[in-house]
PDB file of N, CA and C in Angstrom:
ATOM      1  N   UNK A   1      17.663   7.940   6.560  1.00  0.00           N
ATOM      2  CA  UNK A   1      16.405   7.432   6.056  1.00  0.00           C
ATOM      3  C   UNK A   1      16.620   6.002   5.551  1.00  0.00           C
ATOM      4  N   UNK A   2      15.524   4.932   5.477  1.00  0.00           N
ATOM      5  CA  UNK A   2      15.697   3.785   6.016  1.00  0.00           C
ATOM      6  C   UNK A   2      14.968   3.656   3.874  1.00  0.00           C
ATOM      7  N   UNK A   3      15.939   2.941   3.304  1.00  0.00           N
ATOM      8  CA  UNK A   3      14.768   2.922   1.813  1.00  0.00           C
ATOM      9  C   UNK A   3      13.961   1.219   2.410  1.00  0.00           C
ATOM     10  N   UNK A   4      12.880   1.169   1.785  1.00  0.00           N
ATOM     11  CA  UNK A   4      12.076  -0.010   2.133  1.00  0.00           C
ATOM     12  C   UNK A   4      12.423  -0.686   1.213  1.00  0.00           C
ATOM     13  N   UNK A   5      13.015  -0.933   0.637  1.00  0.00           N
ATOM     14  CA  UNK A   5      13.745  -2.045  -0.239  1.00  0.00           C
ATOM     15  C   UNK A   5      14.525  -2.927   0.694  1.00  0.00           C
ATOM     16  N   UNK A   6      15.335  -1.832   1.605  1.00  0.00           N
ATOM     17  CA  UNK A   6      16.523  -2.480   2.669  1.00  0.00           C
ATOM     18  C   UNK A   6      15.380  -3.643   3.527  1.00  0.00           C
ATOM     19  N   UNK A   7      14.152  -3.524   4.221  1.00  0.00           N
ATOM     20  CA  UNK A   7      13.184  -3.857   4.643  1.00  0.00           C
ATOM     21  C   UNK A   7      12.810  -5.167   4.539  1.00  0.00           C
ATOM     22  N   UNK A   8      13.187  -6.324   5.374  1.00  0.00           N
ATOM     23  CA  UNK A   8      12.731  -7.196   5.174  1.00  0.00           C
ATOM     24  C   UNK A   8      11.280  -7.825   5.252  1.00  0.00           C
ATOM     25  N   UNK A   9      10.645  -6.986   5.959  1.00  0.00           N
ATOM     26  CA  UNK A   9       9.475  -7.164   6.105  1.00  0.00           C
ATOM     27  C   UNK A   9       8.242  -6.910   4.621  1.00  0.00           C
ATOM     28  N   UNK A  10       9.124  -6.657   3.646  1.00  0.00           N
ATOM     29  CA  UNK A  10       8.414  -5.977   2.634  1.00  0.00           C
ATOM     30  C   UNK A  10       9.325  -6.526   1.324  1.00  0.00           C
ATOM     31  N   UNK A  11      10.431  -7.485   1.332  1.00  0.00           N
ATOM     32  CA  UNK A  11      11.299  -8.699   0.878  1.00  0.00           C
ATOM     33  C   UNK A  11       9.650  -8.869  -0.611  1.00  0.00           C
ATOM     34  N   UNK A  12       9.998  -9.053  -1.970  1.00  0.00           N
ATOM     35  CA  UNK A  12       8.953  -9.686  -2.948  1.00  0.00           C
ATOM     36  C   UNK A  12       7.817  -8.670  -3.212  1.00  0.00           C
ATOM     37  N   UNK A  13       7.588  -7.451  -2.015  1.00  0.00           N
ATOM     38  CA  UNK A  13       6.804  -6.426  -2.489  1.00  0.00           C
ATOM     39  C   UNK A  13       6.844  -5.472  -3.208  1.00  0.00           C
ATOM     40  N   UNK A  14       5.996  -4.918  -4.338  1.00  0.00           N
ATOM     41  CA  UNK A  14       6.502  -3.113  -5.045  1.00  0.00           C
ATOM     42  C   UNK A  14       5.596  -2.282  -4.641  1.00  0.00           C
ATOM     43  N   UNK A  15       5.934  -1.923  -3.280  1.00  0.00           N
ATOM     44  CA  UNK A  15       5.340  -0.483  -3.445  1.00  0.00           C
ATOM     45  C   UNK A  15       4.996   0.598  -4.158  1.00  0.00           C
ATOM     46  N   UNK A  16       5.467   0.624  -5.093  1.00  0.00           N
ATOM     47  CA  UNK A  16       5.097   1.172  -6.379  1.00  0.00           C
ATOM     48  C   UNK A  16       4.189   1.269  -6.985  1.00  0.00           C
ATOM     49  N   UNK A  17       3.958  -0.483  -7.453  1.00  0.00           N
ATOM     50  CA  UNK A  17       3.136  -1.019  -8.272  1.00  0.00           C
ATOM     51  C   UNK A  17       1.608  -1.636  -7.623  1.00  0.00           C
ATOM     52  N   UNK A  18       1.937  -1.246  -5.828  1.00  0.00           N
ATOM     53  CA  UNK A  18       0.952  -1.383  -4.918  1.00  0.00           C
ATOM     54  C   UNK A  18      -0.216  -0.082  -5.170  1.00  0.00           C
ATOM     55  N   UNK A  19      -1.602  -0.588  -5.230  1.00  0.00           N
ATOM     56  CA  UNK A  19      -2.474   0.869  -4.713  1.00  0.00           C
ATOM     57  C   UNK A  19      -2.856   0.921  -3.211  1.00  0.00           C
ATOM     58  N   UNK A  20      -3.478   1.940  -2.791  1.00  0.00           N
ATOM     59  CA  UNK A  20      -4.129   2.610  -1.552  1.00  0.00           C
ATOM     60  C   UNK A  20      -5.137   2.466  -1.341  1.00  0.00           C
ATOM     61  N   UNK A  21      -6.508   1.305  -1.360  1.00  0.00           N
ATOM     62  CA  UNK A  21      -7.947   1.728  -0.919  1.00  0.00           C
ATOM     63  C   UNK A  21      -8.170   2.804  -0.092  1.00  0.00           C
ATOM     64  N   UNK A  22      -7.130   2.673   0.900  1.00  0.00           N
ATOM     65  CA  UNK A  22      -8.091   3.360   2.270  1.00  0.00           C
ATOM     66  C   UNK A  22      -6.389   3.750   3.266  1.00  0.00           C
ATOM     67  N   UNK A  23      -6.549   4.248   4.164  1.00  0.00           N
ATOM     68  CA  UNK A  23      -5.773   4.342   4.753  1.00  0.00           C
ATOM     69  C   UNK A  23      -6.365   5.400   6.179  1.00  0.00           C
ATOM     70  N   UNK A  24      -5.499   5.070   7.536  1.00  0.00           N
ATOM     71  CA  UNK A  24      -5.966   5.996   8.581  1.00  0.00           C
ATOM     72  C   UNK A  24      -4.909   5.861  10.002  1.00  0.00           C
ATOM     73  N   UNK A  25      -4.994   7.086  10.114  1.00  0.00           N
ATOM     74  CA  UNK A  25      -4.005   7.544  12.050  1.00  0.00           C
ATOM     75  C   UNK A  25      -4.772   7.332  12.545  1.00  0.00           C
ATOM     76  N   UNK A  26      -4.468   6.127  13.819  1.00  0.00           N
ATOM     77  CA  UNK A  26      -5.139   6.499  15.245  1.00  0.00           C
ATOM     78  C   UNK A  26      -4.770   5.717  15.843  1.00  0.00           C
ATOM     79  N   UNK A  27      -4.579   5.671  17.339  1.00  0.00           N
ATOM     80  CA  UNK A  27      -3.593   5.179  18.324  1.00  0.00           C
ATOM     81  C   UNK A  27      -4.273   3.645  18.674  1.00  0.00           C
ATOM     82  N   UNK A  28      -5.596   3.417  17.980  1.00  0.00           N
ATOM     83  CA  UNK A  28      -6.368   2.282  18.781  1.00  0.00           C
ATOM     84  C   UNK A  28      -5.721   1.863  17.560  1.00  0.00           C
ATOM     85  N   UNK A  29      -5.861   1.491  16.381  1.00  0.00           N
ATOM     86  CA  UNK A  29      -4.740   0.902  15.188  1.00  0.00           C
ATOM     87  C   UNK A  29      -3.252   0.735  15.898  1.00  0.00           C
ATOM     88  N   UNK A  30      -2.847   1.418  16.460  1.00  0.00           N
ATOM     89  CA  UNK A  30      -1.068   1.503  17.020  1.00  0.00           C
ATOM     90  C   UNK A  30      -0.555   2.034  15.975  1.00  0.00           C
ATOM     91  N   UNK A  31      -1.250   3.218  15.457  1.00  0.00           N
ATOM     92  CA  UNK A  31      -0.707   3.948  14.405  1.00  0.00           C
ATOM     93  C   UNK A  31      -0.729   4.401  13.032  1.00  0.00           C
ATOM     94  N   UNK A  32      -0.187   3.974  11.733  1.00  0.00           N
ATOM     95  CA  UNK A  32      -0.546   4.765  10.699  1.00  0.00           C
ATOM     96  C   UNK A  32      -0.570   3.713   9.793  1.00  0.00           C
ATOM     97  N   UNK A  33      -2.184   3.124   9.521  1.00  0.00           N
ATOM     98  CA  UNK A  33      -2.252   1.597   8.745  1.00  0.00           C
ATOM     99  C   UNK A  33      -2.705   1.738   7.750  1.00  0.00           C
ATOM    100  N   UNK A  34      -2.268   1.538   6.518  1.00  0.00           N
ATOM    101  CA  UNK A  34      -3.033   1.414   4.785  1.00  0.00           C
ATOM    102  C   UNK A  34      -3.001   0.143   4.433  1.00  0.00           C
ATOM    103  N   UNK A  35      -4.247   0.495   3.867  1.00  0.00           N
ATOM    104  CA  UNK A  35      -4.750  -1.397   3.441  1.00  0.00           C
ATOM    105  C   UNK A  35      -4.213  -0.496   1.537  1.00  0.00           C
ATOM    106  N   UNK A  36      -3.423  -2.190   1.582  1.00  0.00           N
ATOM    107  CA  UNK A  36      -3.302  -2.165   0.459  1.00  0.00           C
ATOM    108  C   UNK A  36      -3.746  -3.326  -0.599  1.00  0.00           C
ATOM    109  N   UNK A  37      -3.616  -2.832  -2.255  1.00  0.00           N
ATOM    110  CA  UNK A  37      -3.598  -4.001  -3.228  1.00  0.00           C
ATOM    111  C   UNK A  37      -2.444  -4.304  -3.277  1.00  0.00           C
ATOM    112  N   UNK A  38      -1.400  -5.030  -2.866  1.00  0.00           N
ATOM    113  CA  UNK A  38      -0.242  -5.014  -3.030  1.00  0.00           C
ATOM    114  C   UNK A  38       0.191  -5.743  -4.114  1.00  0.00           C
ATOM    115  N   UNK A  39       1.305  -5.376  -4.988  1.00  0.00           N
ATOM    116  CA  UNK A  39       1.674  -5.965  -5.790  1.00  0.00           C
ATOM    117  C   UNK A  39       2.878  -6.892  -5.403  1.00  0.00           C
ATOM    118  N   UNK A  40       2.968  -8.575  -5.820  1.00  0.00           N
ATOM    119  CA  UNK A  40       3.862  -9.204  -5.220  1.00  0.00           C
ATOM    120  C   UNK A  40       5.040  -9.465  -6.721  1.00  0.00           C
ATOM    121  N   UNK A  41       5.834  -9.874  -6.092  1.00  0.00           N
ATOM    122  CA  UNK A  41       6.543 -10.178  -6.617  1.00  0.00           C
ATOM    123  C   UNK A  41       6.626 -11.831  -6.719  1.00  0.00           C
ATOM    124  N   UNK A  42       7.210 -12.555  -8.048  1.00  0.00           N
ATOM    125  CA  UNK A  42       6.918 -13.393  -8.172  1.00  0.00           C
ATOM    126  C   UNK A  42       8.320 -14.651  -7.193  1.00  0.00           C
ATOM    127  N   UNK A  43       9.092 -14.011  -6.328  1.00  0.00           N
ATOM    128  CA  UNK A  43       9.376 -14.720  -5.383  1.00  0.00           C
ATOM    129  C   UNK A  43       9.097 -14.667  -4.010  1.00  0.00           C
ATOM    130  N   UNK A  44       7.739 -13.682  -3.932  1.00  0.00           N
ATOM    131  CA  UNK A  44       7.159 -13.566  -2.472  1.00  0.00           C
ATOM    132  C   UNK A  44       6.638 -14.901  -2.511  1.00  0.00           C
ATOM    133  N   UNK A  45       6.000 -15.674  -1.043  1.00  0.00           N
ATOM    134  CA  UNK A  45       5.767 -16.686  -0.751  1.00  0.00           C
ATOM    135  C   UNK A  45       4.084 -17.283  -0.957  1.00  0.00           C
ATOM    136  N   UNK A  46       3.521 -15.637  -0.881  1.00  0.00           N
ATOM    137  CA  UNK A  46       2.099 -15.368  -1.876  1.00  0.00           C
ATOM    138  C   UNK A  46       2.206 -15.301  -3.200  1.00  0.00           C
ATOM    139  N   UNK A  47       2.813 -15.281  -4.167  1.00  0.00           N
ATOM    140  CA  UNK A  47       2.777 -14.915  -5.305  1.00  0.00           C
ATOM    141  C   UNK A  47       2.032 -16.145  -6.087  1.00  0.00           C
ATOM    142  N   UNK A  48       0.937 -15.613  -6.704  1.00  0.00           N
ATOM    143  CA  UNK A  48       0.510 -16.565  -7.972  1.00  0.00           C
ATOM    144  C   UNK A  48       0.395 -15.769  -9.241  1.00  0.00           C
ATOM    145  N   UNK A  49       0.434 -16.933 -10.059  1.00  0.00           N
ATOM    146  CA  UNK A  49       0.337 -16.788 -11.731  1.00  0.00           C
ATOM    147  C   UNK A  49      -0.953 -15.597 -11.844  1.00  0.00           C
ATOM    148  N   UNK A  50      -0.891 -14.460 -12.322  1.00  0.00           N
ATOM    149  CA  UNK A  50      -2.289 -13.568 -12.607  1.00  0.00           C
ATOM    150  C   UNK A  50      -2.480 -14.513 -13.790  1.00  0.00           C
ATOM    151  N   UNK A  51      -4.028 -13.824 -14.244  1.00  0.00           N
ATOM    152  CA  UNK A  51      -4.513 -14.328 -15.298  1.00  0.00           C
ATOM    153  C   UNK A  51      -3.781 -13.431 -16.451  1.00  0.00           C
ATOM    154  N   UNK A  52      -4.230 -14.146 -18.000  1.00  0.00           N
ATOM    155  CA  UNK A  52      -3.450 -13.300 -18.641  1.00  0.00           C
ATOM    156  C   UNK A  52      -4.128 -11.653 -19.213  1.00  0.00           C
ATOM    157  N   UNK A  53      -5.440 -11.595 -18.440  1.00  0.00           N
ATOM    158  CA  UNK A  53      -5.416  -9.722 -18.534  1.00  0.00           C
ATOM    159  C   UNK A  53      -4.984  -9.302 -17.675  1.00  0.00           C
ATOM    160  N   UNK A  54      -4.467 -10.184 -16.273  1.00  0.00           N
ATOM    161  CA  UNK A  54      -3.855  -9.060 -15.112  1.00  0.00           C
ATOM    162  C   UNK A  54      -2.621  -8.784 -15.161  1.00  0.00           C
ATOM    163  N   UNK A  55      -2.391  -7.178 -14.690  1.00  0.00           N
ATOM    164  CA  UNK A  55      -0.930  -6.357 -15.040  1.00  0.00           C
ATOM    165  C   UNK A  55       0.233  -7.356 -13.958  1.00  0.00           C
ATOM    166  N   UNK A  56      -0.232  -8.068 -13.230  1.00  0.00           N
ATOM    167  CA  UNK A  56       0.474  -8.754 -11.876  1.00  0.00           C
ATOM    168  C   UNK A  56       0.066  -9.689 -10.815  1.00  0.00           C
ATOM    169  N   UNK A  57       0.479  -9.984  -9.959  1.00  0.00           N
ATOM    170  CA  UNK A  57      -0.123 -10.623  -8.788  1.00  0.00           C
ATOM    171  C   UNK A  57      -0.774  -9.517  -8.079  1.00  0.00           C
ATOM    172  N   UNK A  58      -1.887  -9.371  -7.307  1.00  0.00           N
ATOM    173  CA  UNK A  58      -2.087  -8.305  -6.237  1.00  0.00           C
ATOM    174  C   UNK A  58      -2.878  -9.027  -5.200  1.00  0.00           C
ATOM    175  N   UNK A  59      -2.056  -9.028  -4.091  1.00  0.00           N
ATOM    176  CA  UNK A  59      -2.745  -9.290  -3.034  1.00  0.00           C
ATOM    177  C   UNK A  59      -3.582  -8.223  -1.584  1.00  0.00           C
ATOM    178  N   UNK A  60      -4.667  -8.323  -0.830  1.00  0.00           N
ATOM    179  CA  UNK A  60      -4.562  -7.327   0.057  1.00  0.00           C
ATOM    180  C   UNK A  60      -4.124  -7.265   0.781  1.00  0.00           C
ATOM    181  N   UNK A  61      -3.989  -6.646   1.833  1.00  0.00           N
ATOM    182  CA  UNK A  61      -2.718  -6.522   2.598  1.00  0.00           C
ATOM    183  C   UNK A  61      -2.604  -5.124   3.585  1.00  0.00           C
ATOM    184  N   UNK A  62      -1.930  -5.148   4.997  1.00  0.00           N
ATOM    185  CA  UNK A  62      -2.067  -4.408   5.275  1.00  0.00           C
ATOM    186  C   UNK A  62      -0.719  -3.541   5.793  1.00  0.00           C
ATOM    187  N   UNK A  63      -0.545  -2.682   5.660  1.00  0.00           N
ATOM    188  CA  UNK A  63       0.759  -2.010   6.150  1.00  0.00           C
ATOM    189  C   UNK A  63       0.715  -1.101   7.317  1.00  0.00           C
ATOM    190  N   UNK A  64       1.274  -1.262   8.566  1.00  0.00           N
ATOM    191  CA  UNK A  64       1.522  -0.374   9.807  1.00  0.00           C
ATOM    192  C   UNK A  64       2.819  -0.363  10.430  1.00  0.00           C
ATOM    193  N   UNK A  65       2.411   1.370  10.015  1.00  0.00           N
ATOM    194  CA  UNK A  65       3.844   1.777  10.958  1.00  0.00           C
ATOM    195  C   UNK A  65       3.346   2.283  12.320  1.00  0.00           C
ATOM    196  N   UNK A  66       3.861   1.229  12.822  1.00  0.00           N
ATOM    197  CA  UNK A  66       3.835   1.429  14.300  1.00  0.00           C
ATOM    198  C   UNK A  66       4.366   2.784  14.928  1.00  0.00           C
ATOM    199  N   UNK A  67       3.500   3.349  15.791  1.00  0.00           N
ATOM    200  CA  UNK A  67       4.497   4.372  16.820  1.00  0.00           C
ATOM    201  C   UNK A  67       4.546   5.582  15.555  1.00  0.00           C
ATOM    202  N   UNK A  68       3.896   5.456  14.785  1.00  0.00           N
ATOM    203  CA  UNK A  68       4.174   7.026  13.443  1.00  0.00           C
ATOM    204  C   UNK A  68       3.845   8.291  13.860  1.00  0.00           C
ATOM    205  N   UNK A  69       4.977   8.692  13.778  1.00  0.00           N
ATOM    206  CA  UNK A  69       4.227  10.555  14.108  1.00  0.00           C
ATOM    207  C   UNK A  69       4.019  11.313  12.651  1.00  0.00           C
ATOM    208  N   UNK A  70       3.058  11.483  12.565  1.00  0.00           N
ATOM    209  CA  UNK A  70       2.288  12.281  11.281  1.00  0.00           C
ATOM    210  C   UNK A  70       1.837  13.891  11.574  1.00  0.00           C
ATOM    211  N   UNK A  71       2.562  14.622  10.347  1.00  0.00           N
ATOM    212  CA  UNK A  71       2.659  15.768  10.896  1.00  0.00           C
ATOM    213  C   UNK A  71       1.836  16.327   9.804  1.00  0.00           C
ATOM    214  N   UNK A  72       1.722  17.524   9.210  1.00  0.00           N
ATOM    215  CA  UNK A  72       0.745  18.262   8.527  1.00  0.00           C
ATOM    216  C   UNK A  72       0.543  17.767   6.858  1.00  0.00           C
ATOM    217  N   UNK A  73       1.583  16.644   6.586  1.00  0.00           N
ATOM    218  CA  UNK A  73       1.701  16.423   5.459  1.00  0.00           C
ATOM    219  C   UNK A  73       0.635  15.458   4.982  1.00  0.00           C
ATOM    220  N   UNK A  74       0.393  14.650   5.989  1.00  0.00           N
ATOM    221  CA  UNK A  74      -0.355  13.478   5.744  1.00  0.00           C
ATOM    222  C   UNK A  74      -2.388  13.942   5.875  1.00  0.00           C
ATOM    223  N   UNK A  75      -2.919  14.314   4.886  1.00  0.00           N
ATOM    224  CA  UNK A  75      -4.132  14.614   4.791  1.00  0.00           C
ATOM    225  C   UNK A  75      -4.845  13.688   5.275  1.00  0.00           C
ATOM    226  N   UNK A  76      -6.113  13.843   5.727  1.00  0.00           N
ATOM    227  CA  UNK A  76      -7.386  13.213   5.999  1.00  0.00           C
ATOM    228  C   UNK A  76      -7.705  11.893   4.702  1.00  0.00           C
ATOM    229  N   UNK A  77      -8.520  10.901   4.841  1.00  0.00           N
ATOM    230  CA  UNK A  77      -8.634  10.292   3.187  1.00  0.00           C
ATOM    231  C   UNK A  77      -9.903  10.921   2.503  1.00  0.00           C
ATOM    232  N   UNK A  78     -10.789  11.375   3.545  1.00  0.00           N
ATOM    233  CA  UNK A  78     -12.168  11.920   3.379  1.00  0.00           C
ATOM    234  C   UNK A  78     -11.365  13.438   2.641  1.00  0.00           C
ATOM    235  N   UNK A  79     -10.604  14.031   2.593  1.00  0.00           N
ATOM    236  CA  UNK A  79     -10.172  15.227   1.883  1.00  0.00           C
ATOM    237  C   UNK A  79      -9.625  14.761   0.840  1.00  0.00           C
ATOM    238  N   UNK A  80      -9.390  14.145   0.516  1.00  0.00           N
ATOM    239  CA  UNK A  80      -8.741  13.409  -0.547  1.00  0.00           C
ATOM    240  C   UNK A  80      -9.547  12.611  -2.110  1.00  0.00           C
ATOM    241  N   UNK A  81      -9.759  12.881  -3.050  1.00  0.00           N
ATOM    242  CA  UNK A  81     -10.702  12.315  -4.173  1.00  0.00           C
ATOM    243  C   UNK A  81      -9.965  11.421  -4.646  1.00  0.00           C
ATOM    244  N   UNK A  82     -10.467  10.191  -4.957  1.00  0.00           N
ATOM    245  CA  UNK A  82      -9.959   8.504  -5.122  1.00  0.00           C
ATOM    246  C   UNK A  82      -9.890   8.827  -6.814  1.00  0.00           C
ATOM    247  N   UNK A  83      -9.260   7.411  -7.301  1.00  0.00           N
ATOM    248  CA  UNK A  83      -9.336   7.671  -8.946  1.00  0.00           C
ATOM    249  C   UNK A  83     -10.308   6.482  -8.919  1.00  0.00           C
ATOM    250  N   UNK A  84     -10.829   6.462  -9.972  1.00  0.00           N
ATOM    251  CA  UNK A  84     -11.470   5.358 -10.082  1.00  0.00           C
ATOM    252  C   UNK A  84     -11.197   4.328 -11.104  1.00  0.00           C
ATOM    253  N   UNK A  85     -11.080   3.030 -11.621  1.00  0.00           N
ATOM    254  CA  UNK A  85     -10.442   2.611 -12.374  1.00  0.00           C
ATOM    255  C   UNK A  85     -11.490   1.853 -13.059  1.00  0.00           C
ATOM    256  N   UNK A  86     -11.424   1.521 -14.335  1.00  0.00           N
ATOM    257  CA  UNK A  86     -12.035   0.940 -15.197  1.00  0.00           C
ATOM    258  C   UNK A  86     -13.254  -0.175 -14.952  1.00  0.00           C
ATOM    259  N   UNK A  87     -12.833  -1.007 -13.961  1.00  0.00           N
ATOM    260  CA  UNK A  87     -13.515  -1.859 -13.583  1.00  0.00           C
ATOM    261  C   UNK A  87     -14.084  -1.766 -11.904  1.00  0.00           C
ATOM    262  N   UNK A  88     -14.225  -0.243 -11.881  1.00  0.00           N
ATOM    263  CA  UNK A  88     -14.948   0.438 -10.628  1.00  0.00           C
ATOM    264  C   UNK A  88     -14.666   0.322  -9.211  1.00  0.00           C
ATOM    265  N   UNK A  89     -13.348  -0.020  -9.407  1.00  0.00           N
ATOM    266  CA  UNK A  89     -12.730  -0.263  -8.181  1.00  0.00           C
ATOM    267  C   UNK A  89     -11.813   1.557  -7.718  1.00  0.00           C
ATOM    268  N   UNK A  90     -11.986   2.078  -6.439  1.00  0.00           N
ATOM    269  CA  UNK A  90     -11.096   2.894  -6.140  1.00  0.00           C
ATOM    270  C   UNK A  90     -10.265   2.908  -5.221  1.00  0.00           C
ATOM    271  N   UNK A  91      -9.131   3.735  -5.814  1.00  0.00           N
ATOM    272  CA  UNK A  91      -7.961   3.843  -4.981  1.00  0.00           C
ATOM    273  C   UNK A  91      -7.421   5.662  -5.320  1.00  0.00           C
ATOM    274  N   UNK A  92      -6.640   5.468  -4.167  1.00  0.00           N
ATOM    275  CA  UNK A  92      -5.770   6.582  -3.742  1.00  0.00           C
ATOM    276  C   UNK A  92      -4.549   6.719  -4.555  1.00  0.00           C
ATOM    277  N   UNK A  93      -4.263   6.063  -5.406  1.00  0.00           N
ATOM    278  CA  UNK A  93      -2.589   5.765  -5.839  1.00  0.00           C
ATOM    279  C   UNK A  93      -1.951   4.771  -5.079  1.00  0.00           C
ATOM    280  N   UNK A  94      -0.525   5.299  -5.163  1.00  0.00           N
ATOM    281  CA  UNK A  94       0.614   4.189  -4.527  1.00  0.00           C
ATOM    282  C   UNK A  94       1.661   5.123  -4.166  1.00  0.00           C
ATOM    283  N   UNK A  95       2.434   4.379  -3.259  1.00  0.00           N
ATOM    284  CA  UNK A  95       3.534   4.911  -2.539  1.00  0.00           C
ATOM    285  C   UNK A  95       4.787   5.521  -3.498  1.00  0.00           C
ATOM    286  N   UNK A  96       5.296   6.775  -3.399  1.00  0.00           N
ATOM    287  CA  UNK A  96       6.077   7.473  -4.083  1.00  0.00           C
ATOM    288  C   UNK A  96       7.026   7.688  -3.429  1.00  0.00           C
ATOM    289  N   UNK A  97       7.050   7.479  -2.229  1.00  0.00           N
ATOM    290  CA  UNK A  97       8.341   7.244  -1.044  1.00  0.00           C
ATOM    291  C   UNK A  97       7.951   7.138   0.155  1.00  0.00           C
ATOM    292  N   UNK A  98       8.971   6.114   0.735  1.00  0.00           N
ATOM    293  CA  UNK A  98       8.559   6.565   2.810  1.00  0.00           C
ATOM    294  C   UNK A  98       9.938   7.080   3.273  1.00  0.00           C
ATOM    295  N   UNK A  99       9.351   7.889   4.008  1.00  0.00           N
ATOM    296  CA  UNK A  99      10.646   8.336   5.020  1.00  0.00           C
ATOM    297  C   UNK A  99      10.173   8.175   6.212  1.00  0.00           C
TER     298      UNK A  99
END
């Protein structure tokens, strides 16, 4: 298993500290794409100063894994209930691991 840290393509990002709007499988995408808020890090090449109520930088952004085979684990998003956050924006959470 490949940790996405090793990942250069993802070099200044926290998945972690990233949320989920939306996310979806299907072969006309080329596979398994989540739009994200991503959280940068302040030596990604996007990174700006947040203001001083924001927890970070967050940019949107999109993530695809190409060629993904998704097996029973990965739910529908329509089955799925969003959180909603203070200032009425929703999301799904954030990434807790990829394998």
């Amino acid at each position: 298993m490949t940790n996405w840290r090793d990942m250069a393509e993802l070099d200044g990002v926290e998945l972690e500290d990233s949320f989920i709007p939306s996310w979806r499988y299907s072969p006309s995408v080329g596979g398994l794409l989540f739009e994200l808020e991503a959280r940068l890090c302040s030596d990604h090449t996007a990174w700006e100063q947040p203001m001083p109520s924001e927890f970070g930088c967050y940019k949107r952004a999109e993530l695809l894994f190409a060629a993904a085979s998704v097996s029973g684990t990965l739910p529908e998003q329509s089955a799925v209930q969003p959180t909603q956050d203070s200032d009425g924006s929703r999301d799904y959470g954030s990434f807790d691991s990829i394998m």
